[in-house]
PDB file of N, CA and C in Angstrom:
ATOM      1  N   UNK A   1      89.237 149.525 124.468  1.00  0.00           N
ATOM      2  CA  UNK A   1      89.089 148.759 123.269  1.00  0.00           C
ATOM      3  C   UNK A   1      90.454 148.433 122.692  1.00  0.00           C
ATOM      4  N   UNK A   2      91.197 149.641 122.369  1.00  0.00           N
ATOM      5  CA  UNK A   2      92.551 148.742 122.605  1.00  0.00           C
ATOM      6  C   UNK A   2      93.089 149.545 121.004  1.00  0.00           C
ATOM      7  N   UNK A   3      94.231 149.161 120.432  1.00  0.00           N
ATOM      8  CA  UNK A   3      94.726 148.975 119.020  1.00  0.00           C
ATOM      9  C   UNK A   3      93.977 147.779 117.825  1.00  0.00           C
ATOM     10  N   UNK A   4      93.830 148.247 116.744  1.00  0.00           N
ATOM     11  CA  UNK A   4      93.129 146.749 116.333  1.00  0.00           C
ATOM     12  C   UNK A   4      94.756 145.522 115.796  1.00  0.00           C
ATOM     13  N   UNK A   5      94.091 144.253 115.489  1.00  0.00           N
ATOM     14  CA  UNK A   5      94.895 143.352 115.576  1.00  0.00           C
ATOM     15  C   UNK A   5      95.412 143.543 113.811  1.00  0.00           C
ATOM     16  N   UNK A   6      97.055 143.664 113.596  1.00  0.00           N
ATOM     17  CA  UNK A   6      97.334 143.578 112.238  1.00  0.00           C
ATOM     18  C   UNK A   6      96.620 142.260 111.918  1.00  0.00           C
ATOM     19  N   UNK A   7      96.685 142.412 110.598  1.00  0.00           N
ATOM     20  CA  UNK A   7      95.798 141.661 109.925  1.00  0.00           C
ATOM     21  C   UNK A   7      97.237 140.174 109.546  1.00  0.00           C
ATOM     22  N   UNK A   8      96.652 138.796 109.461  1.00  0.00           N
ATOM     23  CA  UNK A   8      97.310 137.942 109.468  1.00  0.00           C
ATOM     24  C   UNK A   8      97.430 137.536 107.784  1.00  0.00           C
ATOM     25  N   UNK A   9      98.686 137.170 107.481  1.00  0.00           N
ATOM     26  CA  UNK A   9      99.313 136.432 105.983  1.00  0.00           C
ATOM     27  C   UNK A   9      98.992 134.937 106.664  1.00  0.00           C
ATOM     28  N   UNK A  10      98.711 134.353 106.017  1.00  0.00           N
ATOM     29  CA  UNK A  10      98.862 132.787 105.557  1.00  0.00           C
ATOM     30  C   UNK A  10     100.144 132.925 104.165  1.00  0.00           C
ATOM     31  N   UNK A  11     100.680 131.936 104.474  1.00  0.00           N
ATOM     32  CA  UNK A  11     101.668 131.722 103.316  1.00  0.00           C
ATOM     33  C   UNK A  11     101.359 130.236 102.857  1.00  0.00           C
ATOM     34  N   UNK A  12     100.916 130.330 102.495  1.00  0.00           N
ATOM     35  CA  UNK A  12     100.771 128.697 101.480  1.00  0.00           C
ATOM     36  C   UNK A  12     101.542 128.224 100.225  1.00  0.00           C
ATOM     37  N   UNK A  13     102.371 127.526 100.856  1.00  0.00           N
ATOM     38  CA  UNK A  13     103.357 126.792  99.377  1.00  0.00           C
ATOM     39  C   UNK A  13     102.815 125.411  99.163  1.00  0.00           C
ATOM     40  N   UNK A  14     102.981 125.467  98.043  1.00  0.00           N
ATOM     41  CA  UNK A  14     102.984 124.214  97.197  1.00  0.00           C
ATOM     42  C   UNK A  14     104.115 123.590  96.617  1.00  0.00           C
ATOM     43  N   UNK A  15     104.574 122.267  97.213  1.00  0.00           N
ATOM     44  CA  UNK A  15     105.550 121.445  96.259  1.00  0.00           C
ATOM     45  C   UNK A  15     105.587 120.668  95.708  1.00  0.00           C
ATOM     46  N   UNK A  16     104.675 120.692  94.105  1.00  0.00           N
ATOM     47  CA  UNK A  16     104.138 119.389  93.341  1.00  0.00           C
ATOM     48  C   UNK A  16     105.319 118.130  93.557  1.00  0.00           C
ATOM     49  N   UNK A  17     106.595 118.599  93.175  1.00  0.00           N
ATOM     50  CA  UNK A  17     107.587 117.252  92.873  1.00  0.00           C
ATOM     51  C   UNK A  17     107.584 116.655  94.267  1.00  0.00           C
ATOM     52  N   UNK A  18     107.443 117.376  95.556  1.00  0.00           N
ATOM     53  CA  UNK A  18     107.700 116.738  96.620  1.00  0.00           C
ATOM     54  C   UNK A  18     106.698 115.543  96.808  1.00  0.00           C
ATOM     55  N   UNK A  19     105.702 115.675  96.234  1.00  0.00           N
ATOM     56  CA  UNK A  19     104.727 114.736  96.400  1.00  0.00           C
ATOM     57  C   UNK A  19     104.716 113.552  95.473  1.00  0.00           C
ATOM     58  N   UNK A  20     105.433 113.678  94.130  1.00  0.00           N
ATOM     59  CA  UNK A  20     105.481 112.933  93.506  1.00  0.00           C
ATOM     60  C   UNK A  20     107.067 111.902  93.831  1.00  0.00           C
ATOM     61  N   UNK A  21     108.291 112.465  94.356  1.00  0.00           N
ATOM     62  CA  UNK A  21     109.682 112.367  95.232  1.00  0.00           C
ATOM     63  C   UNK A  21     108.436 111.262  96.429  1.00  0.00           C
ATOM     64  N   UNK A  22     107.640 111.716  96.828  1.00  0.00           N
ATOM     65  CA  UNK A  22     107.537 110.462  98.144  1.00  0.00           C
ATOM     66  C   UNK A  22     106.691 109.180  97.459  1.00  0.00           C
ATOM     67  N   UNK A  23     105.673 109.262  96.776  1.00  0.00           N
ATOM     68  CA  UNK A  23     104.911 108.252  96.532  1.00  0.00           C
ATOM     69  C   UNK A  23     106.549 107.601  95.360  1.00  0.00           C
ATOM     70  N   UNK A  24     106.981 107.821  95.031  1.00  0.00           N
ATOM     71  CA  UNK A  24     107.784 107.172  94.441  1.00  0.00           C
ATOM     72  C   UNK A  24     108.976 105.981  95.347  1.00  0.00           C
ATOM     73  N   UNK A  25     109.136 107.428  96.473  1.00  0.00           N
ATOM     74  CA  UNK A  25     110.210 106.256  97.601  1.00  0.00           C
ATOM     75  C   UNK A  25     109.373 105.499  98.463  1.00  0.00           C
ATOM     76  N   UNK A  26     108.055 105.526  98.636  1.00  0.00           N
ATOM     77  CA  UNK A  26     106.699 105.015  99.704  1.00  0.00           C
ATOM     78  C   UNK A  26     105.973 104.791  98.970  1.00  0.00           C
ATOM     79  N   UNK A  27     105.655 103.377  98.879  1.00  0.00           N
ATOM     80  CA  UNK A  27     104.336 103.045  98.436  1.00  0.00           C
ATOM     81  C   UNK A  27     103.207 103.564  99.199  1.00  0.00           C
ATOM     82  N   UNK A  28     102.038 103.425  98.808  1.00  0.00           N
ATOM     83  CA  UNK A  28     100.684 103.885  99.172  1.00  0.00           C
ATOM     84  C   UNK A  28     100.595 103.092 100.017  1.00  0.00           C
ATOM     85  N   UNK A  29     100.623 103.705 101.480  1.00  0.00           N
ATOM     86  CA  UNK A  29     100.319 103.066 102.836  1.00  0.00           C
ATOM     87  C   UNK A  29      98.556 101.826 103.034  1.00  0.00           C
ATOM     88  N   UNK A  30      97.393 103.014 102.175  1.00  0.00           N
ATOM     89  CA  UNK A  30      96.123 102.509 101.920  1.00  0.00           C
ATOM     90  C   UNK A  30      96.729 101.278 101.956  1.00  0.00           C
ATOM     91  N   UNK A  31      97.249 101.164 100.173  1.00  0.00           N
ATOM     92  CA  UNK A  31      97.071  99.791  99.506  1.00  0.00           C
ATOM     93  C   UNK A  31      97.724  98.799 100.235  1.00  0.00           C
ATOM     94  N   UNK A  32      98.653  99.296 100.781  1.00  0.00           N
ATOM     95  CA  UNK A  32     100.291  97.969 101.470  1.00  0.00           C
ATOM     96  C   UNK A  32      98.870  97.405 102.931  1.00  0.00           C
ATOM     97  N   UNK A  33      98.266  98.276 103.443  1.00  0.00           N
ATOM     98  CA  UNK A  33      97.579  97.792 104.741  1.00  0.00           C
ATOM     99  C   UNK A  33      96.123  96.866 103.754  1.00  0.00           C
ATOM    100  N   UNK A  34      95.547  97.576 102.979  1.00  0.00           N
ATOM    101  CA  UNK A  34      94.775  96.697 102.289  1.00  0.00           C
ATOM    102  C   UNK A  34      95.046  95.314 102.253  1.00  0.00           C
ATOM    103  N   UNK A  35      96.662  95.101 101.121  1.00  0.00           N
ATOM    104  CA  UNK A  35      97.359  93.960 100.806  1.00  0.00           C
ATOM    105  C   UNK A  35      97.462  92.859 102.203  1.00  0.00           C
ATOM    106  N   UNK A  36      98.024  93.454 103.362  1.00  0.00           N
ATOM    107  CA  UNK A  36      97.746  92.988 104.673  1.00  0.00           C
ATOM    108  C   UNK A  36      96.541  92.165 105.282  1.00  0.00           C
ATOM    109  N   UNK A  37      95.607  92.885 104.971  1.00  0.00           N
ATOM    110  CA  UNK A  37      94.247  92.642 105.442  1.00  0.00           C
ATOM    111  C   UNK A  37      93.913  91.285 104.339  1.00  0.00           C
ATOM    112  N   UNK A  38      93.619  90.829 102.847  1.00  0.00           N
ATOM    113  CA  UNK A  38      92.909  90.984 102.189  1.00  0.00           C
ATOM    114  C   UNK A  38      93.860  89.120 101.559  1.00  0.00           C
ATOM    115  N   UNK A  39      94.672  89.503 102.288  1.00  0.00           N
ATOM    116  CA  UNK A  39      96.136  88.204 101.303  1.00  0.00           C
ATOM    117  C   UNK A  39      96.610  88.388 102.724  1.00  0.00           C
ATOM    118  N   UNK A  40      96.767  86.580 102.750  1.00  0.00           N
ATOM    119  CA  UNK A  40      96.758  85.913 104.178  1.00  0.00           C
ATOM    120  C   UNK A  40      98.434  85.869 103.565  1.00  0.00           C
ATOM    121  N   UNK A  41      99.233  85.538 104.924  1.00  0.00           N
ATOM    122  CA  UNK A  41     100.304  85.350 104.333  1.00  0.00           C
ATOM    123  C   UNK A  41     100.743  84.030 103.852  1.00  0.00           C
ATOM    124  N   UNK A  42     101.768  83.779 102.908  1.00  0.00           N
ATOM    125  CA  UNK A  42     101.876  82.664 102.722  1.00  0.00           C
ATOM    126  C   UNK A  42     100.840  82.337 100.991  1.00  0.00           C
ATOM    127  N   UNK A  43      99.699  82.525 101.113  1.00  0.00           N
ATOM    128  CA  UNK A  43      98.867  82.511 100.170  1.00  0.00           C
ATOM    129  C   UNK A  43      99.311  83.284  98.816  1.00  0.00           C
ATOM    130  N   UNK A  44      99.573  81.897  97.550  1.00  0.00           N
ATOM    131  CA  UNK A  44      99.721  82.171  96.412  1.00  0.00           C
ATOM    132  C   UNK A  44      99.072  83.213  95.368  1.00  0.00           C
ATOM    133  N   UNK A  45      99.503  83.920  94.859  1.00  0.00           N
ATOM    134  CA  UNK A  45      98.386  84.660  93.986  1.00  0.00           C
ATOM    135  C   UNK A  45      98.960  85.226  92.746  1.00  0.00           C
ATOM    136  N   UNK A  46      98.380  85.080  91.474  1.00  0.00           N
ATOM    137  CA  UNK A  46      99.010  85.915  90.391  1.00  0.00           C
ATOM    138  C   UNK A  46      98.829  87.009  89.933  1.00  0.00           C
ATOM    139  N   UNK A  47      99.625  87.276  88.982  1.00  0.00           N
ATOM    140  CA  UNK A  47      99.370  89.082  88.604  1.00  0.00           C
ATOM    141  C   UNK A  47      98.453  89.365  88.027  1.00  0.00           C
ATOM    142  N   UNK A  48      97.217  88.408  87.515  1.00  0.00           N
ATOM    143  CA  UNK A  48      95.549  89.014  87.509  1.00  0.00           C
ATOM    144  C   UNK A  48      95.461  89.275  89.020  1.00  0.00           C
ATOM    145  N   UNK A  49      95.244  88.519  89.978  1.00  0.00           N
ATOM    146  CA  UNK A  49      94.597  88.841  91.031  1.00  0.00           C
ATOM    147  C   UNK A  49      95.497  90.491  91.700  1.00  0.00           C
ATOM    148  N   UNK A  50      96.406  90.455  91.798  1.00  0.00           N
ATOM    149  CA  UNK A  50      97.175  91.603  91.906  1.00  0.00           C
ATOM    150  C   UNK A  50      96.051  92.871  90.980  1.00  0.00           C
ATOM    151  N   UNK A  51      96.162  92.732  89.776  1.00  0.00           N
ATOM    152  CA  UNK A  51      95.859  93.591  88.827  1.00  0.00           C
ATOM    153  C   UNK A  51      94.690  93.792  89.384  1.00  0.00           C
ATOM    154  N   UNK A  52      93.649  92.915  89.403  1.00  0.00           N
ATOM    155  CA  UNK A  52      92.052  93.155  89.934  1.00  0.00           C
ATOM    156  C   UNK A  52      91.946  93.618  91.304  1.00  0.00           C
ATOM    157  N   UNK A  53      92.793  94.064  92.096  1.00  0.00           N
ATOM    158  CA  UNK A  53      92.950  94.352  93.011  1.00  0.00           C
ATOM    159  C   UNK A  53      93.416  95.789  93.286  1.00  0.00           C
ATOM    160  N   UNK A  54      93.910  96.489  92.006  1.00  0.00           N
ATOM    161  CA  UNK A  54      94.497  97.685  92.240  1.00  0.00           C
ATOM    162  C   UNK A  54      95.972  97.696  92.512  1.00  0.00           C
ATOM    163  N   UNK A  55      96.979  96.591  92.006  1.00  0.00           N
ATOM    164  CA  UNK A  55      98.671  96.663  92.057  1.00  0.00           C
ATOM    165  C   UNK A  55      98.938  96.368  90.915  1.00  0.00           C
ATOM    166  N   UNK A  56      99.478  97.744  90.564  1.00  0.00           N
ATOM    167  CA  UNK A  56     100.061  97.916  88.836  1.00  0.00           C
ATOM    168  C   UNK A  56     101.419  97.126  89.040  1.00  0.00           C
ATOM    169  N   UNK A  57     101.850  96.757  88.162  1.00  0.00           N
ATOM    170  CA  UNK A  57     103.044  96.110  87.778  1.00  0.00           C
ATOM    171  C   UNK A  57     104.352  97.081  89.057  1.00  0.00           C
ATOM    172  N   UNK A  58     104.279  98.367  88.450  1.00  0.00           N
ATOM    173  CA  UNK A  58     105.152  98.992  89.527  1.00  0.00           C
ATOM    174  C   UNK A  58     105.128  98.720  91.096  1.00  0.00           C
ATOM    175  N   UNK A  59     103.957  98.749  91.377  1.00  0.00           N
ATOM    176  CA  UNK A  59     103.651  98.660  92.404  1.00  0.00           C
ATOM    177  C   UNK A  59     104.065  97.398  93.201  1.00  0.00           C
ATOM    178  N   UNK A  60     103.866  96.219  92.424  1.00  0.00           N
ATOM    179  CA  UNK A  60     104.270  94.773  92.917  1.00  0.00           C
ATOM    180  C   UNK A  60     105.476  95.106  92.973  1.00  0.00           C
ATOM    181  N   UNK A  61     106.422  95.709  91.865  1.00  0.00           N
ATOM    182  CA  UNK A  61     107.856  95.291  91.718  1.00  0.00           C
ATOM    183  C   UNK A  61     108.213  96.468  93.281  1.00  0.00           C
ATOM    184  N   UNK A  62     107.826  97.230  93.698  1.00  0.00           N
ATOM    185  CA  UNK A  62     108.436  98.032  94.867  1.00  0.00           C
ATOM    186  C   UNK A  62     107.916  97.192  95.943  1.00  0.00           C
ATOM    187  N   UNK A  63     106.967  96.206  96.174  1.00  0.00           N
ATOM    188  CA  UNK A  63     106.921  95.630  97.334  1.00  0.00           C
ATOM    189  C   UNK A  63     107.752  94.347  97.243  1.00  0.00           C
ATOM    190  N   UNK A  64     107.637  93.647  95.975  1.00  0.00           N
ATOM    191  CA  UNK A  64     109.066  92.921  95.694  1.00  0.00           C
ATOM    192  C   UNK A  64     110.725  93.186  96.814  1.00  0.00           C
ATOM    193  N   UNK A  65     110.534  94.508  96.259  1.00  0.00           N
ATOM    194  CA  UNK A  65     112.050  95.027  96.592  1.00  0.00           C
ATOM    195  C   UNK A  65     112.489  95.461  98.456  1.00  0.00           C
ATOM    196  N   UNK A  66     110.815  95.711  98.600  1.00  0.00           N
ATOM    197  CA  UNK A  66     111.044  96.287  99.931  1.00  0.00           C
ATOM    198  C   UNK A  66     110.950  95.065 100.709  1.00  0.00           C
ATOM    199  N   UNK A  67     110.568  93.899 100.435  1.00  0.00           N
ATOM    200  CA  UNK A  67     110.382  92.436 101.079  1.00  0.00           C
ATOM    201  C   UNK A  67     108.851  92.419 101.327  1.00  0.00           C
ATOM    202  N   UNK A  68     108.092  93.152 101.261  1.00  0.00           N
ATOM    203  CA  UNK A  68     106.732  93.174 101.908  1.00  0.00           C
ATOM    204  C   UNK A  68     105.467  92.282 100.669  1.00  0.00           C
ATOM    205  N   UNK A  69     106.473  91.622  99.279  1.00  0.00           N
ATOM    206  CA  UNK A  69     105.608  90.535  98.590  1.00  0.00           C
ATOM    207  C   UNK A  69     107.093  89.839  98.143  1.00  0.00           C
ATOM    208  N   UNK A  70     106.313  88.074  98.044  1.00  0.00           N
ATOM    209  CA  UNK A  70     107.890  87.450  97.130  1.00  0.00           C
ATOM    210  C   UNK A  70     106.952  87.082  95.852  1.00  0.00           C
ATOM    211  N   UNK A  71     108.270  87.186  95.405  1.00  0.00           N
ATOM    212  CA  UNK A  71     107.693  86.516  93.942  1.00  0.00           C
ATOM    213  C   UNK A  71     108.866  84.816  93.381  1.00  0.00           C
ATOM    214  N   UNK A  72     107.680  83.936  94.081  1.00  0.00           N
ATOM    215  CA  UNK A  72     108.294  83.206  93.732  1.00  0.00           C
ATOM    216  C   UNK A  72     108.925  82.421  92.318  1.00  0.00           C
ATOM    217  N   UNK A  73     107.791  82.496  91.731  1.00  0.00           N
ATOM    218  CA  UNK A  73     107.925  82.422  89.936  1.00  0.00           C
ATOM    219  C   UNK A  73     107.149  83.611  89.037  1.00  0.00           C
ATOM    220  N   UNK A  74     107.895  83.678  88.299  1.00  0.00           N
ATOM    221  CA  UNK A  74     106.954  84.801  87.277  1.00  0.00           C
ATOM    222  C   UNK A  74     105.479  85.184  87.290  1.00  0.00           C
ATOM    223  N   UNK A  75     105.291  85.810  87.731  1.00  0.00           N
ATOM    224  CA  UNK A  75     103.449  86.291  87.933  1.00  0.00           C
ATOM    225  C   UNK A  75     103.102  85.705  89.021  1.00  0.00           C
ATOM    226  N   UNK A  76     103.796  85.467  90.163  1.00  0.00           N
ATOM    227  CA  UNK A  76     103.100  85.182  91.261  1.00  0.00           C
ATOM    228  C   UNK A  76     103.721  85.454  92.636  1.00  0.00           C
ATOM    229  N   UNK A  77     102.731  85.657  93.356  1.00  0.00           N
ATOM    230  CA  UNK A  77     103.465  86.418  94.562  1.00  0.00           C
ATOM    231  C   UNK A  77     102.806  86.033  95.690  1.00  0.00           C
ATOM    232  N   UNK A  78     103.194  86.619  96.919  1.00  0.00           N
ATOM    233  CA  UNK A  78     102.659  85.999  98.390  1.00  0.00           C
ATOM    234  C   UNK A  78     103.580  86.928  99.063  1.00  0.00           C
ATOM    235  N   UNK A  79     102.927  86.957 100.683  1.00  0.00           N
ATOM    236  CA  UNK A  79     103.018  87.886 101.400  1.00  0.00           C
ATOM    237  C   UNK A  79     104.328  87.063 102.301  1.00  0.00           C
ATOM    238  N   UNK A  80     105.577  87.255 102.647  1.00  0.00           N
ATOM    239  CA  UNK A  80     106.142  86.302 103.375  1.00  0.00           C
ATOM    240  C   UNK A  80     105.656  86.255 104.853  1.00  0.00           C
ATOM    241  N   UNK A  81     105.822  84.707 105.576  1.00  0.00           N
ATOM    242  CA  UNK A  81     105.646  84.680 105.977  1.00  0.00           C
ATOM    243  C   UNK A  81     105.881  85.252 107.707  1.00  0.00           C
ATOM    244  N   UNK A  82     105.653  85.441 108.265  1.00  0.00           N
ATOM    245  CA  UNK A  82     105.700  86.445 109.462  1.00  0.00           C
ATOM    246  C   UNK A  82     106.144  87.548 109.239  1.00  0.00           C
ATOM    247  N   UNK A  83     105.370  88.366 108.309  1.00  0.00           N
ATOM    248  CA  UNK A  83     105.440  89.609 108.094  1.00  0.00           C
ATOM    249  C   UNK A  83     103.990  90.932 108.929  1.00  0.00           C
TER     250      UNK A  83
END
């Protein structure tokens, strides 16, 4: 039968800020593949349709920045093209 087996620790950490540190440098993968799917590229749209859609103001302005929406005039945006 043998020796019995020490008994096993799990160590479980938690790092709240780390999680809040990534969604800050990464947008929400969901939404960016949503945005993909849902908004053809090229196709005009304003910041209601954004808004009714689930892209807070922040959110536009980080895909703004990352190239993945333009904003051609104030409140309106589109996916560039061959993206």
């Amino acid at each position: 039968m043998g020796l019995p087996r020490p008994a096993r620790r799990v160590l479980r950490m938690s790092f709240p800020h780390s999680q809040a540190l990534l969604s800050m440098t990464k947008p929400s993968e969901g939404k960016l593949n949503l945005l993909e799917r849902t908004l053809p590229e090229g196709l005009l749209v304003d910041a209601g349709w954004m808004t009714k859609h689930g892209y807070s103001t922040g959110l536009r302005s980080q895909y703004v920045s990352a190239g993945w929406l333009v904003q051609p005039t104030r409140g309106t945006f589109k996916r560039p093209l061959g993206t």
